[in-house]
Protein backbone atom coordinates (compact mmCIF):
# COMPACT_ATOMS: atom_id res chain seq x y z
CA UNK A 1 0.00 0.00 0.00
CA UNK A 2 1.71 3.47 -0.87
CA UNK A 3 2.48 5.55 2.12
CA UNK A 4 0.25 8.91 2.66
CA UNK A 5 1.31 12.09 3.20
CA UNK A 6 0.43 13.01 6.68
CA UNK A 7 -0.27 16.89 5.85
CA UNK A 8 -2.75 15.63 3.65
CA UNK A 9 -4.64 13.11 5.78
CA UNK A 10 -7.47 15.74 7.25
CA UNK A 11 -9.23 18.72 6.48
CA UNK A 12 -6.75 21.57 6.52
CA UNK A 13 -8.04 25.56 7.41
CA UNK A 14 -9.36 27.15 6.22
CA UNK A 15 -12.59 24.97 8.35
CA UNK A 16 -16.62 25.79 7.90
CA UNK A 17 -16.44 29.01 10.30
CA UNK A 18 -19.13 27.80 13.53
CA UNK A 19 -19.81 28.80 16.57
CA UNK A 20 -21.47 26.60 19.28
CA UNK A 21 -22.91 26.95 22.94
CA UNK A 22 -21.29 25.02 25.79
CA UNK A 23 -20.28 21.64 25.96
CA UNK A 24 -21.05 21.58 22.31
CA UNK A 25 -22.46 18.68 20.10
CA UNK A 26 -20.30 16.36 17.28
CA UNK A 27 -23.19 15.89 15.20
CA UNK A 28 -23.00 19.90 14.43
CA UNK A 29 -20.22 20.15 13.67
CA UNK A 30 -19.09 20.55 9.80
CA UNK A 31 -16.96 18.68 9.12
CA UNK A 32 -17.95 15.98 11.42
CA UNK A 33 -14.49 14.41 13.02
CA UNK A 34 -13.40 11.82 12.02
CA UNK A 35 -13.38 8.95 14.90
CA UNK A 36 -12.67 5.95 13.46
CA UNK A 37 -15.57 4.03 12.55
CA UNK A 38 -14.32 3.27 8.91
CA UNK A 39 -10.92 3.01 9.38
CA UNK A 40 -9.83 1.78 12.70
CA UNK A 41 -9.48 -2.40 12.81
CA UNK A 42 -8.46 -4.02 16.01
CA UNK A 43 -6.11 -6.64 16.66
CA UNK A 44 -7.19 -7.90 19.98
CA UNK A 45 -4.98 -6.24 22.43
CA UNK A 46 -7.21 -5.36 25.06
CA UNK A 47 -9.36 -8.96 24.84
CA UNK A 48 -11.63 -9.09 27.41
CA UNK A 49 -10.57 -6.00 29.65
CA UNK A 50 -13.08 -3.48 31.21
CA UNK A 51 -12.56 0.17 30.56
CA UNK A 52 -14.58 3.47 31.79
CA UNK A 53 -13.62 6.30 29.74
CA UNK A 54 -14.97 9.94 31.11
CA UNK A 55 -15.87 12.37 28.21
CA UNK A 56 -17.03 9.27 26.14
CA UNK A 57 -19.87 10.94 23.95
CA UNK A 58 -17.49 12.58 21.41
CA UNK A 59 -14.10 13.67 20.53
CA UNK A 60 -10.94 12.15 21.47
CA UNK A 61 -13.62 10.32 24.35
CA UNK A 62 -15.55 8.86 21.12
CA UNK A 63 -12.54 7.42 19.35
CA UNK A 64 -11.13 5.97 22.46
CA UNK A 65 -14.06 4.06 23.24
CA UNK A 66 -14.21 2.70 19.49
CA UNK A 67 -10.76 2.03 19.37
CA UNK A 68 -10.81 -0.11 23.00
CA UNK A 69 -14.01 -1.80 21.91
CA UNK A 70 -12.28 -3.33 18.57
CA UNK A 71 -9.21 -4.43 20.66
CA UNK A 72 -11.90 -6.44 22.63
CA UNK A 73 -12.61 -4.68 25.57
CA UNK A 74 -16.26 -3.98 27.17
CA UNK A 75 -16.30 -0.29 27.53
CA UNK A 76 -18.15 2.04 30.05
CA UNK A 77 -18.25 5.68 29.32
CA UNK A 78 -19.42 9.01 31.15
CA UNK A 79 -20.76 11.99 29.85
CA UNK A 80 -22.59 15.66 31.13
CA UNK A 81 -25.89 15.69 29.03
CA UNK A 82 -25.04 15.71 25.20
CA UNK A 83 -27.23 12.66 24.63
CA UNK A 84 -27.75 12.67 20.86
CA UNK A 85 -23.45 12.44 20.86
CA UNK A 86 -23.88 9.90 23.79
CA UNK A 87 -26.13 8.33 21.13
CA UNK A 88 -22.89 7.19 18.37
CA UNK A 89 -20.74 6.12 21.31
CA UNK A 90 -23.25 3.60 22.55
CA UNK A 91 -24.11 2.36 18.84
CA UNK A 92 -20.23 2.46 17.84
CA UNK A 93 -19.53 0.52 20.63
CA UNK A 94 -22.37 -2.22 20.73
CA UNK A 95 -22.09 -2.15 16.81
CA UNK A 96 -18.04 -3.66 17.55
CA UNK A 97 -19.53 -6.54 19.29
CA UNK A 98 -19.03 -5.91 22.55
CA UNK A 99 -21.06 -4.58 25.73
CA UNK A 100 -21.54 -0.45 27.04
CA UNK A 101 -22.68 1.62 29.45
CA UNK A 102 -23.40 5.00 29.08
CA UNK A 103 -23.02 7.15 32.41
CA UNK A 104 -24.39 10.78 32.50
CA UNK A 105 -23.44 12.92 35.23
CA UNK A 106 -21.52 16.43 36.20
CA UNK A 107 -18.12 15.21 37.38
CA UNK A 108 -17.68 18.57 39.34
CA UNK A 109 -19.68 16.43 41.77
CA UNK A 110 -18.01 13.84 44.06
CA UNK A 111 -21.14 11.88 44.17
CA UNK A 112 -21.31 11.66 40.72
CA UNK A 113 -17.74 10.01 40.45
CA UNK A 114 -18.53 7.77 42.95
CA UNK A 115 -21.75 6.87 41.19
CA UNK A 116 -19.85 6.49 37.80
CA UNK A 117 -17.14 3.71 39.47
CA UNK A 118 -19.56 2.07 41.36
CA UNK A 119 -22.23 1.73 38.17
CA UNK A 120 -19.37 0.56 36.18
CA UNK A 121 -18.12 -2.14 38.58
CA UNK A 122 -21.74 -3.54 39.44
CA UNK A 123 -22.05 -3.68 35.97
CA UNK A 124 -18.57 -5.42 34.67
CA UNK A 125 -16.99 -5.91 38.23
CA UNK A 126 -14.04 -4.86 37.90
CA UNK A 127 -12.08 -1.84 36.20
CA UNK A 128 -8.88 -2.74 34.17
CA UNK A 129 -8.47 1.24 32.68
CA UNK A 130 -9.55 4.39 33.51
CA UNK A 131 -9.43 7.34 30.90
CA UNK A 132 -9.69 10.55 32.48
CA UNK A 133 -10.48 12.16 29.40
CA UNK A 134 -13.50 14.88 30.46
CA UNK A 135 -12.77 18.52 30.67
CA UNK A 136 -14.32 21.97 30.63
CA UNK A 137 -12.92 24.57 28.62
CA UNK A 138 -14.81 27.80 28.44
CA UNK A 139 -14.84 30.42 25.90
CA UNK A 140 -11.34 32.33 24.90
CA UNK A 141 -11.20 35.43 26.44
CA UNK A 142 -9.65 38.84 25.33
CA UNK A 143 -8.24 40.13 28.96
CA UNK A 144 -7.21 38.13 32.28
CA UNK A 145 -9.53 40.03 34.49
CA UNK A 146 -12.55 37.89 31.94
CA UNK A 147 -11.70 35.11 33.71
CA UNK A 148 -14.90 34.61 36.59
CA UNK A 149 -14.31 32.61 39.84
CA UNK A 150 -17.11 30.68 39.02
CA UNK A 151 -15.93 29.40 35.67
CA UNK A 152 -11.98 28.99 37.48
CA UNK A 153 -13.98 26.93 39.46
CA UNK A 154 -15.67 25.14 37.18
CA UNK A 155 -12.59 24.42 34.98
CA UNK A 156 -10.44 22.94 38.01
CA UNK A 157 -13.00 20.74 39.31
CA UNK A 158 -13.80 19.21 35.90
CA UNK A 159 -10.84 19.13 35.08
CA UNK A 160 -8.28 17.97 38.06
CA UNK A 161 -10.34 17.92 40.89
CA UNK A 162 -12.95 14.79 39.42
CA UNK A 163 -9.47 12.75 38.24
CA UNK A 164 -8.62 12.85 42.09
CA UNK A 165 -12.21 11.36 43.14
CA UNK A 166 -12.43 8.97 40.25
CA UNK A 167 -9.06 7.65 41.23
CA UNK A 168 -9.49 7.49 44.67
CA UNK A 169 -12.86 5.34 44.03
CA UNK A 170 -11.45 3.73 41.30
CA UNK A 171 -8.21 1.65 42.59
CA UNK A 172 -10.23 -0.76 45.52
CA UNK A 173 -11.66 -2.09 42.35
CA UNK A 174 -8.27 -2.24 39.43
CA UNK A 175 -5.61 -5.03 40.20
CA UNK A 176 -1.98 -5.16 39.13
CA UNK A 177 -1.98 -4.75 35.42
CA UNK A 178 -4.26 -2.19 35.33
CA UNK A 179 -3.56 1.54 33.66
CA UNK A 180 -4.56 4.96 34.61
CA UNK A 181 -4.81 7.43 31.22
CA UNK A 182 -5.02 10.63 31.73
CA UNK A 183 -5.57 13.60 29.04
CA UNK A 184 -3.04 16.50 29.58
CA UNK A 185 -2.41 18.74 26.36
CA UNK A 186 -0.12 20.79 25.04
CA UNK A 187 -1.42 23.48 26.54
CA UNK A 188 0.00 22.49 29.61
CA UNK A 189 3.44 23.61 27.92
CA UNK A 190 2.41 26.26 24.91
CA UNK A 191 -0.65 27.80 27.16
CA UNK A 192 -2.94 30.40 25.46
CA UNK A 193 -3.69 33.21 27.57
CA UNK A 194 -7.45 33.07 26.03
CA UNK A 195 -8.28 29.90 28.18
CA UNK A 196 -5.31 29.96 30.82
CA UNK A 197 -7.52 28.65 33.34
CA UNK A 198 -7.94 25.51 31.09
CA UNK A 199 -3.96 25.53 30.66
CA UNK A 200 -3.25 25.53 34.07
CA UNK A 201 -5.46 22.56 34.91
CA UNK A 202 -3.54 21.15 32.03
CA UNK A 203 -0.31 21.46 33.55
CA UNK A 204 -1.82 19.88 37.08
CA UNK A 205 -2.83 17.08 35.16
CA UNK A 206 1.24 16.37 33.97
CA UNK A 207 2.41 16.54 37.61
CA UNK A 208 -0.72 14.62 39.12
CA UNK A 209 0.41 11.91 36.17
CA UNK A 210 4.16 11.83 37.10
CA UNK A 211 3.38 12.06 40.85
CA UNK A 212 0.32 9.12 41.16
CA UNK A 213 2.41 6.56 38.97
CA UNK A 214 5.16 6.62 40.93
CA UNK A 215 2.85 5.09 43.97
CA UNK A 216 0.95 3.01 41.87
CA UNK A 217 3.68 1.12 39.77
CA UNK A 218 4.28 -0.25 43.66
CA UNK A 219 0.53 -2.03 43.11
CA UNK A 220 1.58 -3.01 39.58
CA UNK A 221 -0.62 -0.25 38.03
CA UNK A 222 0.75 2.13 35.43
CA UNK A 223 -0.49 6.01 35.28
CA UNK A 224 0.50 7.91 31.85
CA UNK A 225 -0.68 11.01 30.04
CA UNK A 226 -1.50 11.83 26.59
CA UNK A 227 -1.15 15.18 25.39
CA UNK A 228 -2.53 16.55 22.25
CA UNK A 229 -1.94 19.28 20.13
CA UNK A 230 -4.63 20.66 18.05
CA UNK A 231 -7.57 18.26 17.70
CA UNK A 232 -10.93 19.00 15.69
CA UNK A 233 -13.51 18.33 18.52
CA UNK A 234 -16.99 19.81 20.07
CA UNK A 235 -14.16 22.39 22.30
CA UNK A 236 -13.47 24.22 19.50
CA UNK A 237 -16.66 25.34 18.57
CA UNK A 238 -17.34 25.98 21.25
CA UNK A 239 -14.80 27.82 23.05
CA UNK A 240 -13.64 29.98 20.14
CA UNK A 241 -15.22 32.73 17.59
CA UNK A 242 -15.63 31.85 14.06
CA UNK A 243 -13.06 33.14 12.50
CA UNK A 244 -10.40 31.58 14.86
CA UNK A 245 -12.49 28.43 14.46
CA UNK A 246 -12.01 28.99 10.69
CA UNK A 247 -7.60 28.95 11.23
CA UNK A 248 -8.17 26.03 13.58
CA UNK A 249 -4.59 24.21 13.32
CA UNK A 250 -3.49 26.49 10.80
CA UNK A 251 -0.41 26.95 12.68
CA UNK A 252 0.40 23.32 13.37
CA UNK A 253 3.72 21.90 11.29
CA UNK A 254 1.17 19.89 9.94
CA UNK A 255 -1.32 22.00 8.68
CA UNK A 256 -4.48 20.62 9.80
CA UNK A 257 -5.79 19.83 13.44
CA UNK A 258 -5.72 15.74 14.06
CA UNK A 259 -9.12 14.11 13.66
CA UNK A 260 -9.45 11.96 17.31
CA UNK A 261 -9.35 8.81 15.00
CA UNK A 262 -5.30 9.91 15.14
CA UNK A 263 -5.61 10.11 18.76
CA UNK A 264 -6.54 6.89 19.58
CA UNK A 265 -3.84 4.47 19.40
CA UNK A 266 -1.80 6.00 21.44
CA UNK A 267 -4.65 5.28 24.34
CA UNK A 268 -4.61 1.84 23.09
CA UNK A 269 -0.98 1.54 23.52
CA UNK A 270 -0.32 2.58 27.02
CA UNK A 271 -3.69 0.98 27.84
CA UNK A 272 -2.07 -3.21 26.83
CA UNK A 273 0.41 -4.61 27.57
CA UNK A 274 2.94 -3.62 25.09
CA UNK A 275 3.63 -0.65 27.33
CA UNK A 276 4.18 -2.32 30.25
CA UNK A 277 7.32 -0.59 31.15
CA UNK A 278 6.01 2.62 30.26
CA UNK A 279 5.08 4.71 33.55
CA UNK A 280 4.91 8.44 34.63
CA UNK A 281 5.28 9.46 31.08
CA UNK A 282 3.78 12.27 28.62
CA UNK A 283 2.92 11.14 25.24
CA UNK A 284 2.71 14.27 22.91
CA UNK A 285 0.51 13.53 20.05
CA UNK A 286 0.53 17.09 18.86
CA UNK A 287 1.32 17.12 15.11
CA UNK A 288 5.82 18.80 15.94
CA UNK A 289 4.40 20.82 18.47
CA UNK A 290 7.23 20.40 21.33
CA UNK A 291 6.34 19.28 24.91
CA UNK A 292 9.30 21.91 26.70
């Protein structure tokens, strides 16, 4: 098969201009991302493992869950309220052959984590991985001072603060072999000052990574990161203006944004075993955008 050019293998800016309310919906979005669901074939590395992913619905969440579900695992996911992108998760994943669980609930709430863990594990009884994949990012803002306690707030405990809980509720039920993903981004090293609050929760989420896997390896369960650069999802949308929608990636040395379908193998591998002396690390998947 001849090779592709990877400049060329998404839609490059400039992108439909759009605009979009909070937490935004995939299925308006033009052009619709790209998750997977023609192109990504398993090979059976995660047989019969159980995985929750938070931030399932759509987006990098969407793809993971496809992706884990053709390796062979069962697949849980969580979501806030966009049902109708809840909707394609469930299908894509039941459609692979393999069972789901679709979990909706506000993560800013311990209560809800808790709820989340213990639906999953009554359900599957047991957790093998845990993708902390949900976040909050709000709109970009022109000055600092835009930045309102209540969405700070907001932003942290969607963010950081629910991969603490959903950790901590998480481990009585994950045995050694398990792995802990979480979703930094380059942000957390190139922040915009736009959506600095959603940077700086970023950059928590690199030292709670390096920090929890260095306890956890003792129990024979591995905690990574992922961190992406520019990736064509419902947060764009929604958190910028048209225009900048419209030069989305534009400045990437590849041209385009990624497409979460390009995302998802890199879950898969620090999710089986072929990573299984990979712990406490940050894998950029941001297109020669530097993690320094």
């Amino acid at each position: 098969m001849a090779q592709k050019n990877p400049r060329d293998a998404g839609p490059k800016p400039p992108l439909p201009p759009q605009e979009q309310p909070p937490p935004g919906l995939e299925v308006e979005m033009t052009p619709e991302p790209d998750y997977g669901l023609t192109s990504y074939k398993g090979l059976g590395r995660l047989k019969d493992r159980v995985v929750l992913v938070t931030g399932g619905d759509s987006g990098i969440g969407r793809a993971v869950c496809l992706a884990f579900a053709r390796e062979g695992a069962d697949v849980a996911f969580a979501y806030l309220n966009e049902d109708p992108d809840a909707e394609v998760t469930r299908r894509a994943v039941e459609d692979s052959g393999h069972q789901v669980l679709a979990l909706k609930g506000d993560l800013t709430d311990e209560s809800v984590c808790r709820r989340i863990i213990e639906d999953t594990v009554k359900r599957f009884g047991r957790i093998d991985v845990l993708v902390n994949n949900a976040a909050y990012q709000g709109k970009s803002v022109e000055k600092f001072e835009e930045l309102t306690a209540e969405r700070i707030e907001r932003t942290f405990r969607t963010n950081i603060i629910a991969m603490f809980h959903l950790v901590r509720f998480a481990l009585p039920h994950m045995k050694a072999g398990g792995s802990i993903i979480n979703v930094a981004s380059i942000q957390a090293y190139q922040p915009s000052p736009g959506i600095l609050d959603y940077a700086s929760t970023k950059g928590a989420i690199v030292t709670f990574t390096k920090g929890l896997a260095q306890e956890l390896i003792e129990r024979g369960i591995r905690v990574n990161a992922v961190a992406p650069g520019p990736v064509w999802t419902p947060l764009i949308p929604q958190s910028f203006d048209a225009e900048k929608v419209k030069k989305f990636g534009q400045q990437s040395p590849m041209g385009r944004p990624a497409q979460p379908v390009e995302l998802a193998p890199s879950f898969v591998f620090l999710a089986s075993d072929e990573s299984r002396y990979v712990n406490g690390e940050i894998l950029g998947v941001t297109g020669g955008k530097a993690l320094a």
